[in-house]
Protein backbone atom coordinates (compact mmCIF):
# COMPACT_ATOMS: atom_id res chain seq x y z
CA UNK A 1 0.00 0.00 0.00
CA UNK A 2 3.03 2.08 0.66
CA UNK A 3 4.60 1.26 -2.52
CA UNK A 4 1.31 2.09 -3.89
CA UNK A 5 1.00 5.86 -2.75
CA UNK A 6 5.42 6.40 -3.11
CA UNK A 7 4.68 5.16 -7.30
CA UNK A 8 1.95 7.69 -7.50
CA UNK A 9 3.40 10.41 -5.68
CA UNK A 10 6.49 10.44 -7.89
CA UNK A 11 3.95 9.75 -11.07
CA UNK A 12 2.07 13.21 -9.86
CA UNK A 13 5.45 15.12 -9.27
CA UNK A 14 6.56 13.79 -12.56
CA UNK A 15 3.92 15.01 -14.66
CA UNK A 16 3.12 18.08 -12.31
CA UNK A 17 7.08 19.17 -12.89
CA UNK A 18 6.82 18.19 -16.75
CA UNK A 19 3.16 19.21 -17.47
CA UNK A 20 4.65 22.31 -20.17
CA UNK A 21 6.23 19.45 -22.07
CA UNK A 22 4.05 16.76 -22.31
CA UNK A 23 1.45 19.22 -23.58
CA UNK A 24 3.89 20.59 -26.14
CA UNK A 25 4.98 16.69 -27.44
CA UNK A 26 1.25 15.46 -27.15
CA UNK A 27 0.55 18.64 -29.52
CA UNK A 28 3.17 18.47 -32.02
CA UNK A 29 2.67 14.73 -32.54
CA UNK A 30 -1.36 15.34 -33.30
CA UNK A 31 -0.09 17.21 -35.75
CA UNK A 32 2.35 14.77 -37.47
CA UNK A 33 -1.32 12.61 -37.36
CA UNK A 34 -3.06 15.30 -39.06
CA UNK A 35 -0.14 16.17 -41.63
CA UNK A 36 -0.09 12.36 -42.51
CA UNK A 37 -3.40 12.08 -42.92
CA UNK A 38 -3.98 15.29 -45.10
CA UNK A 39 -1.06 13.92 -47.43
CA UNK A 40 -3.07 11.19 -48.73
CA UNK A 41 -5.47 13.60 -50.10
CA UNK A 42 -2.28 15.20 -52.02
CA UNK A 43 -1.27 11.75 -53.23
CA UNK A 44 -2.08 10.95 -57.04
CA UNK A 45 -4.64 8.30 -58.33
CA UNK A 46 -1.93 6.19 -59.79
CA UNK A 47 0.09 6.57 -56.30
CA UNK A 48 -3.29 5.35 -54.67
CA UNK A 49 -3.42 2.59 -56.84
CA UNK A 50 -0.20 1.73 -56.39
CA UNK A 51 -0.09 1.70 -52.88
CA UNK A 52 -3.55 -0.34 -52.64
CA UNK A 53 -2.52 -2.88 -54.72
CA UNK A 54 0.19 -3.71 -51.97
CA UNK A 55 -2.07 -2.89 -49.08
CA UNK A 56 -4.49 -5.54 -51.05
CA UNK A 57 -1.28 -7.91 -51.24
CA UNK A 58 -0.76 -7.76 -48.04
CA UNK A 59 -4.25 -8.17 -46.47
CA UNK A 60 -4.61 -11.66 -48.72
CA UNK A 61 -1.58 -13.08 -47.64
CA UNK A 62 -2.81 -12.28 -43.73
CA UNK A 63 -6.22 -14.06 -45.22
CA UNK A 64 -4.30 -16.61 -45.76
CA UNK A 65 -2.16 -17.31 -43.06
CA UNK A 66 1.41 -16.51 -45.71
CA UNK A 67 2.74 -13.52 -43.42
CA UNK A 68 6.08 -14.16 -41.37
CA UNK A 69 6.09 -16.31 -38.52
CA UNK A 70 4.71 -14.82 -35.25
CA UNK A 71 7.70 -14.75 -33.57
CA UNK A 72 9.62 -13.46 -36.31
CA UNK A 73 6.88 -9.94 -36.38
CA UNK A 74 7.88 -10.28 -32.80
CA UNK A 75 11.72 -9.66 -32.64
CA UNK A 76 11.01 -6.73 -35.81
CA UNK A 77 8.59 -5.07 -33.95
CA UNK A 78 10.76 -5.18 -30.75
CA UNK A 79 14.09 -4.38 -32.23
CA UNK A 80 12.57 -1.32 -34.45
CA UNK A 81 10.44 0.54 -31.45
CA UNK A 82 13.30 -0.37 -29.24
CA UNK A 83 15.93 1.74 -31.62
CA UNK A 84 13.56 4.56 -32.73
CA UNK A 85 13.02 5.13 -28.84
CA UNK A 86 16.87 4.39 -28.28
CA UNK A 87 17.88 6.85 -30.74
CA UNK A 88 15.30 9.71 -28.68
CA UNK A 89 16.88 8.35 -25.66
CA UNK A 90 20.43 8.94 -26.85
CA UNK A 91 19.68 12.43 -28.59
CA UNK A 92 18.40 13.73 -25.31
CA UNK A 93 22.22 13.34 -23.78
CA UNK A 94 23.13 15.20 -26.57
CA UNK A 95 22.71 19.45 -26.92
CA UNK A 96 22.18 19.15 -30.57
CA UNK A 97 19.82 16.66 -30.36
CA UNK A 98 16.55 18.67 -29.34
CA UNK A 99 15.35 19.83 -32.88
CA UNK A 100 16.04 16.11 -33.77
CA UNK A 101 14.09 14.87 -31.33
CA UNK A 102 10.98 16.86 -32.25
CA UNK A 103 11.56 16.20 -35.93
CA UNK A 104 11.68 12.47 -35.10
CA UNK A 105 8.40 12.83 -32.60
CA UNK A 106 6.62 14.39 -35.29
CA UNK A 107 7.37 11.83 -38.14
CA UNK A 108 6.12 8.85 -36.06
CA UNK A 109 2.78 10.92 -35.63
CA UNK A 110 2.79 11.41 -39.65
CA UNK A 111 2.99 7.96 -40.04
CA UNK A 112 0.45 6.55 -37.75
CA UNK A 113 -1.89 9.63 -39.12
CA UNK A 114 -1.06 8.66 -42.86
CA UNK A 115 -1.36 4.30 -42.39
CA UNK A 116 -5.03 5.07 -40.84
CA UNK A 117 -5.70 8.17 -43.13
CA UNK A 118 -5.25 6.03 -46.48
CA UNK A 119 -6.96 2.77 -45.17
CA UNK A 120 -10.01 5.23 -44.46
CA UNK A 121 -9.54 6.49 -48.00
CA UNK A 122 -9.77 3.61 -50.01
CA UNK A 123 -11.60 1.44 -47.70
CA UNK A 124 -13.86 3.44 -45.98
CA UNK A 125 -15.63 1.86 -43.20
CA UNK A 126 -13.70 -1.26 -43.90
CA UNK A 127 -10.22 0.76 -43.82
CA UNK A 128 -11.54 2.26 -40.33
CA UNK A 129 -11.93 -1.34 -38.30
CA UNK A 130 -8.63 -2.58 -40.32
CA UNK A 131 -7.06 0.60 -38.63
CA UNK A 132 -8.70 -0.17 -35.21
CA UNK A 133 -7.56 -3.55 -35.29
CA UNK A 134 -3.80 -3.58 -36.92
CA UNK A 135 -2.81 -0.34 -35.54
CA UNK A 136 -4.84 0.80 -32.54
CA UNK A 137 -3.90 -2.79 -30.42
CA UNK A 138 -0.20 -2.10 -30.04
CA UNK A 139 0.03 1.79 -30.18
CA UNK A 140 -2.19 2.15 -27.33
CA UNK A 141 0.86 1.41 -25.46
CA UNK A 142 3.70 2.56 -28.36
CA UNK A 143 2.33 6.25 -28.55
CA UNK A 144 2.68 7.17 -24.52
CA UNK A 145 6.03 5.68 -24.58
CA UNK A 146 7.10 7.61 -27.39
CA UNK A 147 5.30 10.79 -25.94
CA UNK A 148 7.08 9.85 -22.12
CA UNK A 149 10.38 9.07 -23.41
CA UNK A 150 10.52 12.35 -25.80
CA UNK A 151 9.32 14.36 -22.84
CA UNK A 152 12.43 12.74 -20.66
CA UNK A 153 14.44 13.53 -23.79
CA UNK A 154 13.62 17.24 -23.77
CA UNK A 155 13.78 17.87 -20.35
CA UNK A 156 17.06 15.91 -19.90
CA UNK A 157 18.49 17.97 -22.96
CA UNK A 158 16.83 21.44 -22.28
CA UNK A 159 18.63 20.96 -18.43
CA UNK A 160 21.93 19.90 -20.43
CA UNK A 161 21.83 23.74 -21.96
CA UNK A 162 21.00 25.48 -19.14
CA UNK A 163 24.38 24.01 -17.38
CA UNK A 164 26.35 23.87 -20.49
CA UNK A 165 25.52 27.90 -21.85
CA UNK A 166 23.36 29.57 -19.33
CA UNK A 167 25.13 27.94 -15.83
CA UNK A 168 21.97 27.79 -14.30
CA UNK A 169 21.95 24.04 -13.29
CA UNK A 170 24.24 22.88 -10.46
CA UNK A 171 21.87 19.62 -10.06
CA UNK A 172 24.22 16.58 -10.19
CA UNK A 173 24.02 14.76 -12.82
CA UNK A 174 24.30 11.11 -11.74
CA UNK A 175 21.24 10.54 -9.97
CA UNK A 176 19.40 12.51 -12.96
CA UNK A 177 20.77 10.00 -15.45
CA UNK A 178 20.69 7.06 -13.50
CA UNK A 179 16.56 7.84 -13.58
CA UNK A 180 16.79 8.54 -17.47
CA UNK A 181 18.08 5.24 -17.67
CA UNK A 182 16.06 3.48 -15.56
CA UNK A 183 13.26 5.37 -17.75
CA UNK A 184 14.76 3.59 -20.70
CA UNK A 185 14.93 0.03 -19.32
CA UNK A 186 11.25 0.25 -18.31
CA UNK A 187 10.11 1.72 -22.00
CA UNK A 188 11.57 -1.15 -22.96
CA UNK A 189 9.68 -3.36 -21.14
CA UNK A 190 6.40 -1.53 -22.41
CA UNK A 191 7.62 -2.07 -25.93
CA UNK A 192 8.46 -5.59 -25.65
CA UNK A 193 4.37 -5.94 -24.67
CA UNK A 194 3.66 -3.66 -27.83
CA UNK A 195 5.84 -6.22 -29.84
CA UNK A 196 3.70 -9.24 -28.65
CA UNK A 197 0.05 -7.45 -29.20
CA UNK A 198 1.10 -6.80 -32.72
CA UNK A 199 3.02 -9.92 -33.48
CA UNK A 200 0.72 -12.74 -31.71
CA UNK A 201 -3.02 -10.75 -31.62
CA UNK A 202 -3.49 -8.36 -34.17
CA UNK A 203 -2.63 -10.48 -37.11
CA UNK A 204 -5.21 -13.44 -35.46
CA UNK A 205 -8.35 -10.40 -35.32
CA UNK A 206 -6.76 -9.02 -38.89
CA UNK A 207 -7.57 -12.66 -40.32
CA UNK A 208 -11.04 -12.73 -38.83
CA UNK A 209 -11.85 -9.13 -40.08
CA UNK A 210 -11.06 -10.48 -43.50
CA UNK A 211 -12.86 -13.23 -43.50
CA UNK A 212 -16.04 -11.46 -42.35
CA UNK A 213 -14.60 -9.18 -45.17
CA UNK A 214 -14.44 -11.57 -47.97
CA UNK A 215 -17.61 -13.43 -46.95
């Protein structure tokens, strides 16, 4: 019970001290969602069709059961979310590495906006529940790690600044990166859980949906 209040306290102080920030990253990456979304409308028919015919590709071969082995979507979808956020994580050590940051923050948010934005396109309805059930499963826990761990980033960058040009942080630095570490190891953790929704569920309701689909 203890445990229970310490986790939330330092939850409340986290987000009370970084409240600015998360409202900034939460904003700019709605925005990546919107700018990928509106760039399908700027995409050409033959581009469309183009794309479609893969998307169609790739939707038959779920159908029938000719997509890469469960465990091998596993270790992809692992190692790939692990290394975006690793490359956030490292950029945040670094004082050049804010713009990057954002720039990388707002590209994953194009991409999740642009995926769902074109399946609504040419699929309509249909393209909306393929969204909800290929995407939605394992970003519901991708997104707020991306969103936490490019918060951490800023902060831990924005305070690297201040004592690097401005000398206005005499904080020591050890226990502030043995916590951005620890932030890391737990992200990963998260991710790893991401990995194994979209490797081992969404592909099983994907199949279903096309069936019902095809029927």
């Amino acid at each position: 019970m203890k445990r229970h209040s310490y986790l939330q306290i330092v939850a409340q102080n986290h987000f009370r001290e970084h409240s600015s920030l998360y409202a900034f990253v939460i904003v700019l990456f709605l925005m990546g969602v919107i700018f990928g979304a509106v760039i399908v409308n700027s995409l050409s028919f033959t581009q469309k069709e183009d794309l479609f015919y893969y998307l169609s590709h790739f939707f038959t071969q779920v159908a029938e059961g000719k997509i890469s082995s469960s465990y091998d979507m596993f270790i992809q979808s692992v190692m790939h979310n692990i290394k975006y956020t690793g490359i956030i994580w490292i950029l945040g050590v670094s004082i050049i590495g804010l713009p990057i940051i954002l720039i990388l923050l707002f590209l994953k948010g194009m991409v999740v906006g642009f995926t769902v934005g074109f399946l609504v396109n040419q699929m309509g309805w249909d393209g909306f529940g393929m969204a909800f059930v290929s995407i939605l499963p394992q970003n519901i826990i991708i997104v707020p790690v991306f969103i936490f761990i490019t918060t951490l980033s800023l902060a831990l960058s924005i305070k690297m600044i201040r004592r690097v040009f401005l000398k206005q942080i005499r904080e020591p630095l050890k226990p502030v990166i043995f916590k951005y570490v620890f932030s890391f190891v737990l992200c990963m953790l998260f991710l790893v859980g991401a990995g194994a929704i979209e490797a081992y569920f969404s592909p099983v309701v994907m199949k279903s949906i096309m069936s019902i689909l095809n029927s």
